[in-house]
C-alpha atoms as a PDB file:
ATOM      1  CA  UNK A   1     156.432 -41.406 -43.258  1.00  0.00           C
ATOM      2  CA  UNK A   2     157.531 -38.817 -46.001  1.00  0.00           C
ATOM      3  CA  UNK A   3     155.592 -40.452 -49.053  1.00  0.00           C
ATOM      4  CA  UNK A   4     156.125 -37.896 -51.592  1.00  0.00           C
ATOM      5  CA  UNK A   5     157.960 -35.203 -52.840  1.00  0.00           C
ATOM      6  CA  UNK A   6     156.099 -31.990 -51.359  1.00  0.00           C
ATOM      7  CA  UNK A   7     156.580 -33.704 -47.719  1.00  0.00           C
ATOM      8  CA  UNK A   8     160.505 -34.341 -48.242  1.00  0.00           C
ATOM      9  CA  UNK A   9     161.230 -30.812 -49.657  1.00  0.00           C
ATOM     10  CA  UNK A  10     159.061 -29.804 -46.647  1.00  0.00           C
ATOM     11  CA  UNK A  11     161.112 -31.640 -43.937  1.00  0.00           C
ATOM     12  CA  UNK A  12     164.274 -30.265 -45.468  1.00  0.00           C
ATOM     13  CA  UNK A  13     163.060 -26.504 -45.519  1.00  0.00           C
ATOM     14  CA  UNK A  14     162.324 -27.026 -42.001  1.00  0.00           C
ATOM     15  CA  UNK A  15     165.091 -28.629 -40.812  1.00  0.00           C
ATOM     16  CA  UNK A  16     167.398 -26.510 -42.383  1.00  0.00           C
ATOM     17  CA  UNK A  17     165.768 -23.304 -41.055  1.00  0.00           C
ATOM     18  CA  UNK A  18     165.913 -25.441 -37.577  1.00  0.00           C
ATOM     19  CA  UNK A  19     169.305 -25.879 -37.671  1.00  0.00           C
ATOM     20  CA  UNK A  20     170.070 -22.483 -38.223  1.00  0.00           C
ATOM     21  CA  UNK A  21     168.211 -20.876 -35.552  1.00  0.00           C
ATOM     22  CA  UNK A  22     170.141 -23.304 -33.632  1.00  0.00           C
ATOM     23  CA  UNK A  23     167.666 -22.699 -30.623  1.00  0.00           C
ATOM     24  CA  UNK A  24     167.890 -23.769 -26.650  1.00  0.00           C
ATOM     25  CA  UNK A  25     165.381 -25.753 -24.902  1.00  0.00           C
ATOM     26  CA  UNK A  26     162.971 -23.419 -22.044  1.00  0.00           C
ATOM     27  CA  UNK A  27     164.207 -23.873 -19.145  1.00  0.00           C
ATOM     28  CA  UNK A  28     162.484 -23.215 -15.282  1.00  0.00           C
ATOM     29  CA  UNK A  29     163.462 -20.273 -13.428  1.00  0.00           C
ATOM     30  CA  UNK A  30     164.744 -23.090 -10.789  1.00  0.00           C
ATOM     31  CA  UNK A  31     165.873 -26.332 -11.505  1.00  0.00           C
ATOM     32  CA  UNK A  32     163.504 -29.179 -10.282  1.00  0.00           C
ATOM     33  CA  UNK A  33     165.331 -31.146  -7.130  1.00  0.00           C
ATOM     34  CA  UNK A  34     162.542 -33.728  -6.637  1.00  0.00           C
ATOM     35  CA  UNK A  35     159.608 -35.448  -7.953  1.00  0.00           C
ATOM     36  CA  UNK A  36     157.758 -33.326 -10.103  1.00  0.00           C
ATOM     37  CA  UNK A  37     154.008 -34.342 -11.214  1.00  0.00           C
ATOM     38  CA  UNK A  38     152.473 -33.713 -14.992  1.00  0.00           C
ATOM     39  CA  UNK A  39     149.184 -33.578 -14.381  1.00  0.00           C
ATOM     40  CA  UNK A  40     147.177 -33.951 -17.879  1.00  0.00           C
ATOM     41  CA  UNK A  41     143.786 -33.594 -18.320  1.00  0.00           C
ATOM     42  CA  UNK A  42     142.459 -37.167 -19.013  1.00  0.00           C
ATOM     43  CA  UNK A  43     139.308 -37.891 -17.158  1.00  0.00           C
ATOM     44  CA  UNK A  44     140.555 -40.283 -14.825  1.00  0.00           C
ATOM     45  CA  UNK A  45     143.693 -38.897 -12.738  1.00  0.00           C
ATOM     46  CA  UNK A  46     145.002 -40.060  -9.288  1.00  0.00           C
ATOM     47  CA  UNK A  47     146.735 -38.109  -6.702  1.00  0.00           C
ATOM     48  CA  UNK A  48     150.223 -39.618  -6.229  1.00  0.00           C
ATOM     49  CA  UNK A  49     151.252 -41.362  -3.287  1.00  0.00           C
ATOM     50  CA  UNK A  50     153.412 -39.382  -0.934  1.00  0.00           C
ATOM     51  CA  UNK A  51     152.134 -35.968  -2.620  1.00  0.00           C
ATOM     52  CA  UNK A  52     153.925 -33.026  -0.579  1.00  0.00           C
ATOM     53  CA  UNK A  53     155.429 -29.710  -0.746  1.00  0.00           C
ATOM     54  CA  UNK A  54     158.816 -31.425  -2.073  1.00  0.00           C
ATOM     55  CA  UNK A  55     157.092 -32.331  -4.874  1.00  0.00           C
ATOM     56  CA  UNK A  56     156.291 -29.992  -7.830  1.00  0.00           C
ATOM     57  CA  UNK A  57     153.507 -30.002  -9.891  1.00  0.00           C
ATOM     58  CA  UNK A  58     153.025 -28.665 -13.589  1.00  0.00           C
ATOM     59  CA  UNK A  59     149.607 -28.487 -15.146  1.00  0.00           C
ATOM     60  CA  UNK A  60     148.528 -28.766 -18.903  1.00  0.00           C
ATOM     61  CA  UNK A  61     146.031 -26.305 -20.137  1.00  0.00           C
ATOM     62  CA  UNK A  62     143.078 -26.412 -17.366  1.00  0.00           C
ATOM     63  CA  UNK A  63     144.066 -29.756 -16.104  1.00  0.00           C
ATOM     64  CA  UNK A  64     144.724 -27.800 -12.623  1.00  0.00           C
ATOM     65  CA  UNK A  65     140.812 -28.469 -12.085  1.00  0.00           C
ATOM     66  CA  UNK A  66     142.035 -31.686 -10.512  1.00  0.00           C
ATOM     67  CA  UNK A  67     143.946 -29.764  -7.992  1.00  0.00           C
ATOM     68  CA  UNK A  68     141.175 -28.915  -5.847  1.00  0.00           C
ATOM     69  CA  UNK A  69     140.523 -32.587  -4.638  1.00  0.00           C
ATOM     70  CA  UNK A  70     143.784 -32.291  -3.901  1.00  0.00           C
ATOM     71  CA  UNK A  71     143.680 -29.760  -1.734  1.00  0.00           C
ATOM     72  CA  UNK A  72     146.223 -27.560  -3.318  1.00  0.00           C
ATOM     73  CA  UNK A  73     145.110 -24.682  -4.798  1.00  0.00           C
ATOM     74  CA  UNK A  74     147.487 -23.585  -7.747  1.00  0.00           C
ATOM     75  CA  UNK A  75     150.652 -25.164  -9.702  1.00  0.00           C
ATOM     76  CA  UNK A  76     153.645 -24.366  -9.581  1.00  0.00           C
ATOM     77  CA  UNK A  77     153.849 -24.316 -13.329  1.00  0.00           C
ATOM     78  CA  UNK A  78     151.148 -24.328 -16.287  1.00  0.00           C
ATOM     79  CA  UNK A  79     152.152 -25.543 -19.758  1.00  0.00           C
ATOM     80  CA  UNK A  80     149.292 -24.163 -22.353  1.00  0.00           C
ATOM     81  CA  UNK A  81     148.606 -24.068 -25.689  1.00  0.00           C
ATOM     82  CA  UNK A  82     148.402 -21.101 -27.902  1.00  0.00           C
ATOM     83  CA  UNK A  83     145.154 -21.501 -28.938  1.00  0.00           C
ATOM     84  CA  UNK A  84     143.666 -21.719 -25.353  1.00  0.00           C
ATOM     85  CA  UNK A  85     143.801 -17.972 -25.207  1.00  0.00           C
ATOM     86  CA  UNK A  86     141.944 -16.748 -27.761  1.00  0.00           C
ATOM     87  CA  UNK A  87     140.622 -19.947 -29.616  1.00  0.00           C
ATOM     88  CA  UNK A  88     136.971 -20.474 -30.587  1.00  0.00           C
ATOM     89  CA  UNK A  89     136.723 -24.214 -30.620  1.00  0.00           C
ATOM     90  CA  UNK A  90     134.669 -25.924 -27.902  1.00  0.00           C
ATOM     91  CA  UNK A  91     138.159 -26.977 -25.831  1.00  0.00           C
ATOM     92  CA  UNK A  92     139.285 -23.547 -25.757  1.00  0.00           C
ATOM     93  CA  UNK A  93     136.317 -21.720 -24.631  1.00  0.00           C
ATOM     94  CA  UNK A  94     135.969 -24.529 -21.932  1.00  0.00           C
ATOM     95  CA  UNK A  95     139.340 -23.750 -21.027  1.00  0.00           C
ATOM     96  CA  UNK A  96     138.790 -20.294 -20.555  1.00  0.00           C
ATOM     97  CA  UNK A  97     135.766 -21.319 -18.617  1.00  0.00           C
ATOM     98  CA  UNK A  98     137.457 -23.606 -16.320  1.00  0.00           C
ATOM     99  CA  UNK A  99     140.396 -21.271 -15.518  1.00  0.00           C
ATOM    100  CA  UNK A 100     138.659 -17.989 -15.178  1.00  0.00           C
ATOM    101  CA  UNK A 101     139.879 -16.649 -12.166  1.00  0.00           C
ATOM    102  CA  UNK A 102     142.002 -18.900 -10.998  1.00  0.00           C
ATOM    103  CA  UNK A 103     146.191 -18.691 -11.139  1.00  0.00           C
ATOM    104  CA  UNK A 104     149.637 -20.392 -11.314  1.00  0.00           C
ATOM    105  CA  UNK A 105     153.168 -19.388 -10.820  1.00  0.00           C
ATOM    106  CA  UNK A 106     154.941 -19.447 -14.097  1.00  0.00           C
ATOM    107  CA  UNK A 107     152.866 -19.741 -17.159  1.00  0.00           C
ATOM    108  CA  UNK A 108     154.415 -21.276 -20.911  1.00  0.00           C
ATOM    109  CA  UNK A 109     152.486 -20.468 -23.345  1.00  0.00           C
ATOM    110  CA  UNK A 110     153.627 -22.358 -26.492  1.00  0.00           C
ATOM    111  CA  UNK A 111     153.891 -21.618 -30.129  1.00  0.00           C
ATOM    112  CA  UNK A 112     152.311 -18.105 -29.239  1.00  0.00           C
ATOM    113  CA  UNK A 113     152.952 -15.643 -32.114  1.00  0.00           C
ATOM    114  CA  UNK A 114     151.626 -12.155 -31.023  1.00  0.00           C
ATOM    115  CA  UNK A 115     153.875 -10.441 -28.729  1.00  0.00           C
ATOM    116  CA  UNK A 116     153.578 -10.164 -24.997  1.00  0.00           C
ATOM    117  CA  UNK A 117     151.292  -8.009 -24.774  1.00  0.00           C
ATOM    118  CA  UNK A 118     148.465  -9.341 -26.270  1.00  0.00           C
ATOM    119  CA  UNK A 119     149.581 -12.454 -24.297  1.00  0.00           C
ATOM    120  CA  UNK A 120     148.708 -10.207 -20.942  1.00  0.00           C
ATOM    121  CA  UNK A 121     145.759  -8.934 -22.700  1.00  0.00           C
ATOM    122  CA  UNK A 122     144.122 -12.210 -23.420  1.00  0.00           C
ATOM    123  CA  UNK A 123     144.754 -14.096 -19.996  1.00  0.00           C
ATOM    124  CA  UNK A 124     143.703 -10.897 -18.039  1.00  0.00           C
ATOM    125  CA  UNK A 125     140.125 -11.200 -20.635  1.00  0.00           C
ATOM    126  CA  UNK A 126     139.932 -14.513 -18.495  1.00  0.00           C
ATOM    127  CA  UNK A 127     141.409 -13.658 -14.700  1.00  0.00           C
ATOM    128  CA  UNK A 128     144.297 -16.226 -15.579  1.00  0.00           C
ATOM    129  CA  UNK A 129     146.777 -14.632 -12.977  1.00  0.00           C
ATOM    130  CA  UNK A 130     151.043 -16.211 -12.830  1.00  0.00           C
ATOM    131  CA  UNK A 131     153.467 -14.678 -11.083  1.00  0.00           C
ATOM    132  CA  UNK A 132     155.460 -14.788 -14.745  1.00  0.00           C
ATOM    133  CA  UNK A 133     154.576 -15.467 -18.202  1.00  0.00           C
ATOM    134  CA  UNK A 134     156.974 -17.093 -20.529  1.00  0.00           C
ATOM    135  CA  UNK A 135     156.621 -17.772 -24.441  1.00  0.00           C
ATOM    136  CA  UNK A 136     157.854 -21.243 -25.735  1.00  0.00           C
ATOM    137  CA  UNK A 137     158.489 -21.180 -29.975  1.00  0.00           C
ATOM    138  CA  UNK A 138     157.496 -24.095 -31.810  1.00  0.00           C
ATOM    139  CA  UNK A 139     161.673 -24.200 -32.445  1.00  0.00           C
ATOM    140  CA  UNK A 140     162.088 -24.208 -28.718  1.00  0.00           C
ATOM    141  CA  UNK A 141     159.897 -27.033 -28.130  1.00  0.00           C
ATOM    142  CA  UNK A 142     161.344 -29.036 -31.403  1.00  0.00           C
ATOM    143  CA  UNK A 143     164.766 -28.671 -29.363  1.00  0.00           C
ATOM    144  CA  UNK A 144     163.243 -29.756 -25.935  1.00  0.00           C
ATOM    145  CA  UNK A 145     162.016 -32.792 -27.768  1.00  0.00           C
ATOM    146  CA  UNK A 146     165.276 -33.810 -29.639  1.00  0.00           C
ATOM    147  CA  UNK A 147     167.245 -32.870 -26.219  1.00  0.00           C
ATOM    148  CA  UNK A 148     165.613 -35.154 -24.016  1.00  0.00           C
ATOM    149  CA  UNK A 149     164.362 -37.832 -26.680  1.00  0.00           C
ATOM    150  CA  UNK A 150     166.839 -38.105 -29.538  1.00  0.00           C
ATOM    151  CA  UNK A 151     164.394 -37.486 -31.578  1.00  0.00           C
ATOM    152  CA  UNK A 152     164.188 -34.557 -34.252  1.00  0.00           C
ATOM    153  CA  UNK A 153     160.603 -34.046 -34.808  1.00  0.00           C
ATOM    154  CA  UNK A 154     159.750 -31.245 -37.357  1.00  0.00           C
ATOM    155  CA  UNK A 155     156.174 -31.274 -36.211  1.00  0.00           C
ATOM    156  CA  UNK A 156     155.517 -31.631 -40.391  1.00  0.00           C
ATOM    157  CA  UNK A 157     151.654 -31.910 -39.264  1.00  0.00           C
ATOM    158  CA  UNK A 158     149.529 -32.028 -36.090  1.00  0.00           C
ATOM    159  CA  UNK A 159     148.766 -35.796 -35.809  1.00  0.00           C
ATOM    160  CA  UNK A 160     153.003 -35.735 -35.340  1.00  0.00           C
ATOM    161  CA  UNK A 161     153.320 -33.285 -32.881  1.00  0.00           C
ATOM    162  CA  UNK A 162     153.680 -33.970 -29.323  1.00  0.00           C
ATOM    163  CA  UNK A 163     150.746 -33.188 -27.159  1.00  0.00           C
ATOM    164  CA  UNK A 164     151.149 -30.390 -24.574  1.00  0.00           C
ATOM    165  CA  UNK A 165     151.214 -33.085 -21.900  1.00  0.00           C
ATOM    166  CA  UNK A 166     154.550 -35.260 -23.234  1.00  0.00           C
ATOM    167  CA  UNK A 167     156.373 -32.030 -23.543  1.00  0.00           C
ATOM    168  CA  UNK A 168     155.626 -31.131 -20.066  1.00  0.00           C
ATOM    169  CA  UNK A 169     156.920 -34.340 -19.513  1.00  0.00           C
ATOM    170  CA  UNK A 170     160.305 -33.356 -21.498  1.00  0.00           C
ATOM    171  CA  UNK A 171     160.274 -30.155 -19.907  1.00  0.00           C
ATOM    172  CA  UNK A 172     160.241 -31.671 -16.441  1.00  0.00           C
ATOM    173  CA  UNK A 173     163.234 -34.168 -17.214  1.00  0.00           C
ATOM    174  CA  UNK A 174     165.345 -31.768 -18.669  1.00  0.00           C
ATOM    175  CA  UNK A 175     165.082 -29.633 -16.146  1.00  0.00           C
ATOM    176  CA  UNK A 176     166.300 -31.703 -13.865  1.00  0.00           C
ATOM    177  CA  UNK A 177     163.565 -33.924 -12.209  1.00  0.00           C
ATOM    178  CA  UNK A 178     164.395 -37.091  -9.992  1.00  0.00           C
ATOM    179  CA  UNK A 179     161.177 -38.412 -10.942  1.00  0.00           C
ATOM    180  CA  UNK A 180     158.302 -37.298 -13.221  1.00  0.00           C
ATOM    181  CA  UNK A 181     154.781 -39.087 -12.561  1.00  0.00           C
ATOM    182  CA  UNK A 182     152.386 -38.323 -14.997  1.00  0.00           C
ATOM    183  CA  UNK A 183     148.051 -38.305 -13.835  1.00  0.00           C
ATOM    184  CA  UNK A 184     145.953 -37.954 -16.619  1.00  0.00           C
ATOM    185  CA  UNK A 185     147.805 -38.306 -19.576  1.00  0.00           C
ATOM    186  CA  UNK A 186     146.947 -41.361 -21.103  1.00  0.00           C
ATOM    187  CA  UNK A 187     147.221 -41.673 -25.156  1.00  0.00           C
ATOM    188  CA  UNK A 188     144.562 -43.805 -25.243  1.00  0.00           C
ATOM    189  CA  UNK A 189     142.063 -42.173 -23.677  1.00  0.00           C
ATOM    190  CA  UNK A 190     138.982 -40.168 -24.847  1.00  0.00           C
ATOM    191  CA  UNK A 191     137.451 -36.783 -23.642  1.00  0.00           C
ATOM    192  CA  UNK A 192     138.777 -34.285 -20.900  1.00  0.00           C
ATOM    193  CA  UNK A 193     138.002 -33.882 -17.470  1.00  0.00           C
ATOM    194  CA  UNK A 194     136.684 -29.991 -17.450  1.00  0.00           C
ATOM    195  CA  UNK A 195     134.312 -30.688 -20.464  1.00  0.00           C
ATOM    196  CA  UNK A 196     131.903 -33.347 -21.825  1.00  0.00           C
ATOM    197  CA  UNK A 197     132.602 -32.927 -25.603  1.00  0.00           C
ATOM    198  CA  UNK A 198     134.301 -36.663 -25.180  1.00  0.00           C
ATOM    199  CA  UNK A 199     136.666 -34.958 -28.173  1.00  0.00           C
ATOM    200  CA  UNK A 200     139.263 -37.725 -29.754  1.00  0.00           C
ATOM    201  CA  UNK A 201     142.694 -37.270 -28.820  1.00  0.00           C
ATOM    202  CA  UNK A 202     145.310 -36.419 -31.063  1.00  0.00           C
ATOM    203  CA  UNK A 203     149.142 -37.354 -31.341  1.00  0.00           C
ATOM    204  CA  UNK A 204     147.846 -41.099 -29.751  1.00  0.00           C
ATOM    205  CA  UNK A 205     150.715 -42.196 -31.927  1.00  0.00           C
ATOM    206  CA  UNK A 206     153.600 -39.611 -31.060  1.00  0.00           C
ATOM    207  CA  UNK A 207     152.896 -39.871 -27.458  1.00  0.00           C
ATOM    208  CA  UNK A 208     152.881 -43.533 -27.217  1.00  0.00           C
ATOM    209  CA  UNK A 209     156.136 -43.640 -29.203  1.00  0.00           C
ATOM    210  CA  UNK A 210     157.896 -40.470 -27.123  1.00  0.00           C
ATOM    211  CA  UNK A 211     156.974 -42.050 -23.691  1.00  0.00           C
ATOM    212  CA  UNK A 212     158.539 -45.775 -24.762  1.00  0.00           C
ATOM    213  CA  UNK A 213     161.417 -43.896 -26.455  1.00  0.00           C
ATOM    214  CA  UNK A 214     162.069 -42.220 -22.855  1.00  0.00           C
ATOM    215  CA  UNK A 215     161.365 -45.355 -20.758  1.00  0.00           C
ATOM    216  CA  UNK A 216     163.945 -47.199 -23.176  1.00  0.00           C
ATOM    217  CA  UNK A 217     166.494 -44.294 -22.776  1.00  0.00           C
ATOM    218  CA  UNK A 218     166.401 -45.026 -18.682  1.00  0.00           C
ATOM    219  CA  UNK A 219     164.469 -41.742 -17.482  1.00  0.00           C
ATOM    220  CA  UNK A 220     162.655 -41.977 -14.644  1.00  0.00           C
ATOM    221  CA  UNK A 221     159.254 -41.855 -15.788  1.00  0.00           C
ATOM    222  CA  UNK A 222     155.795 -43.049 -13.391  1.00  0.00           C
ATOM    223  CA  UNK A 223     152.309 -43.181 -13.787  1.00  0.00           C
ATOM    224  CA  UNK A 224     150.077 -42.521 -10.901  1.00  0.00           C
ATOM    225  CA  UNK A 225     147.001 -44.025 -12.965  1.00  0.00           C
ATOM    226  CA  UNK A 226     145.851 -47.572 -13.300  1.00  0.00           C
ATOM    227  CA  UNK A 227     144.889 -47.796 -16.060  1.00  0.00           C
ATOM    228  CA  UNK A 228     147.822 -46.042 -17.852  1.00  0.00           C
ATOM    229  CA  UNK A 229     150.268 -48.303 -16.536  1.00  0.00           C
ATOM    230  CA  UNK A 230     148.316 -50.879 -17.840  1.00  0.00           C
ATOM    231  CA  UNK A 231     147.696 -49.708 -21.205  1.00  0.00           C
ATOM    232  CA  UNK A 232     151.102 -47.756 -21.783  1.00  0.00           C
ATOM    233  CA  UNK A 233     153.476 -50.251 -19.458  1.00  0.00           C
ATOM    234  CA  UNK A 234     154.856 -47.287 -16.868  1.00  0.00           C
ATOM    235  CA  UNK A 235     155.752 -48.619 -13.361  1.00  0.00           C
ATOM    236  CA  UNK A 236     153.068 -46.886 -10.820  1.00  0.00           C
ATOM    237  CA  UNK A 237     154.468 -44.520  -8.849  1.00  0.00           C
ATOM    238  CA  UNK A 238     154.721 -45.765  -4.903  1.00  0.00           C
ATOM    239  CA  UNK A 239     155.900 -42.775  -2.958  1.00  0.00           C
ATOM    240  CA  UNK A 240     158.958 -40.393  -2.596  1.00  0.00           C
ATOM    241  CA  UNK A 241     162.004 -42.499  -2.316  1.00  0.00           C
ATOM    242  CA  UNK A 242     161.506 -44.563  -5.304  1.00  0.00           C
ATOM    243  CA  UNK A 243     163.374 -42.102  -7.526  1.00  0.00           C
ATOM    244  CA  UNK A 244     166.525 -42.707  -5.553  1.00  0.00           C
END
């Protein structure tokens, strides 16, 4: 809530300078014609029921670590935070870590601000391979979000933002998925499955809110954890044929 008169002239400086870049959601290089799966990196994650090759699967960050109990050895699509590549904090450097060598087929990289080439630079420091590398603006993502949720956020701090794992969400509904089932995202969970920092989550609150917003607005949203249709109220996903 805007309390005082430095966060209000902030909101309207940035939604002024939003609506004038008048920007376009990212979109996939093909739309999505099935179920795709957002697979988070919560500690606890569950392979959907049904999995197959007419499902798609994008991966937050290095929540692809999951993959290999899977069986499958690379998403289709990563979603990643800027700071992943060249951040120092303990997340970062695990990330790094975990995806060292490893590779997906089309990488987002959001809010990055250094040109592509130091984009390449950094993930080849790592052996991140894609088969193509795409740069999402904090502008672009503000869109995504208002597109598919109604909502205008202006991101006016961090604890409002969306995490990296709702907007893959977003990403995946506007792009035309029959179904999105989420496995390991939860909002209200602690700590991350490649590390054992047990760090806090941020945007508990924003999340939360952005996945009841979209369950009220009739998208076809699952859960293939438990516990997170427990705590957050999603229907568990029961196999391929319950999007129709």
């Amino acid at each position: 809530m805007l309390t005082t008169f430095a966060a209000a002239k902030k909101y309207i400086f940035r939604r002024i300078k939003y609506l004038l870049r008048n920007p376009t959601p990212p979109t996939s290089p093909t739309p999505f014609a099935g179920p795709v799966v957002v697979l988070g990196s919560a500690p606890a994650s569950h392979k959907p029921i049904g999995l197959d090759a007419t499902y798609r699967i994008i991966s937050v960050n290095a929540s692809q670590l999951a993959l290999q109990s899977w069986g499958i050895a690379a998403p289709d699509i990563t979603l990643m935070g800027y700071n992943e590549i060249e951040g120092t904090n303990k997340s970062a450097v695990e990330t790094r870590r975990v995806l060292g060598g490893k590779r997906t087929g089309s990488l987002y990289v959001l809010a990055w601000r250094h040109g592509r080439e130091r984009l390449e630079a950094g993930l080849e420091a790592f052996g991140y391979r894609c088969t193509e590398a795409h740069i999402i603006d904090r502008y672009q993502r503000i869109a995504l979000v208002h597109k598919v949720s109604g909502h205008l956020n202006l991101e006016l701090d961090a604890e409002t933002k969306c995490s990296n794992g709702i907007v893959a969400v977003l990403f995946a509904l506007y792009n035309g998925s029959k179904a999105v089932i989420i496995s390991g995202i939860n909002p209200h969970s602690i700590g991350h499955v490649y590390n054992s920092a047990n760090l806090e989550r941020k945007h508990v609150r924003t999340d939360s809110e952005t996945l009841a917003r979209l369950v009220r607005r009739g998208y076809p949203i699952y859960t293939a954890d438990p516990q997170v249709a427990e705590d957050v109220g999603l229907p568990l996903w029961q196999g391929n044929g319950q999007d129709g």
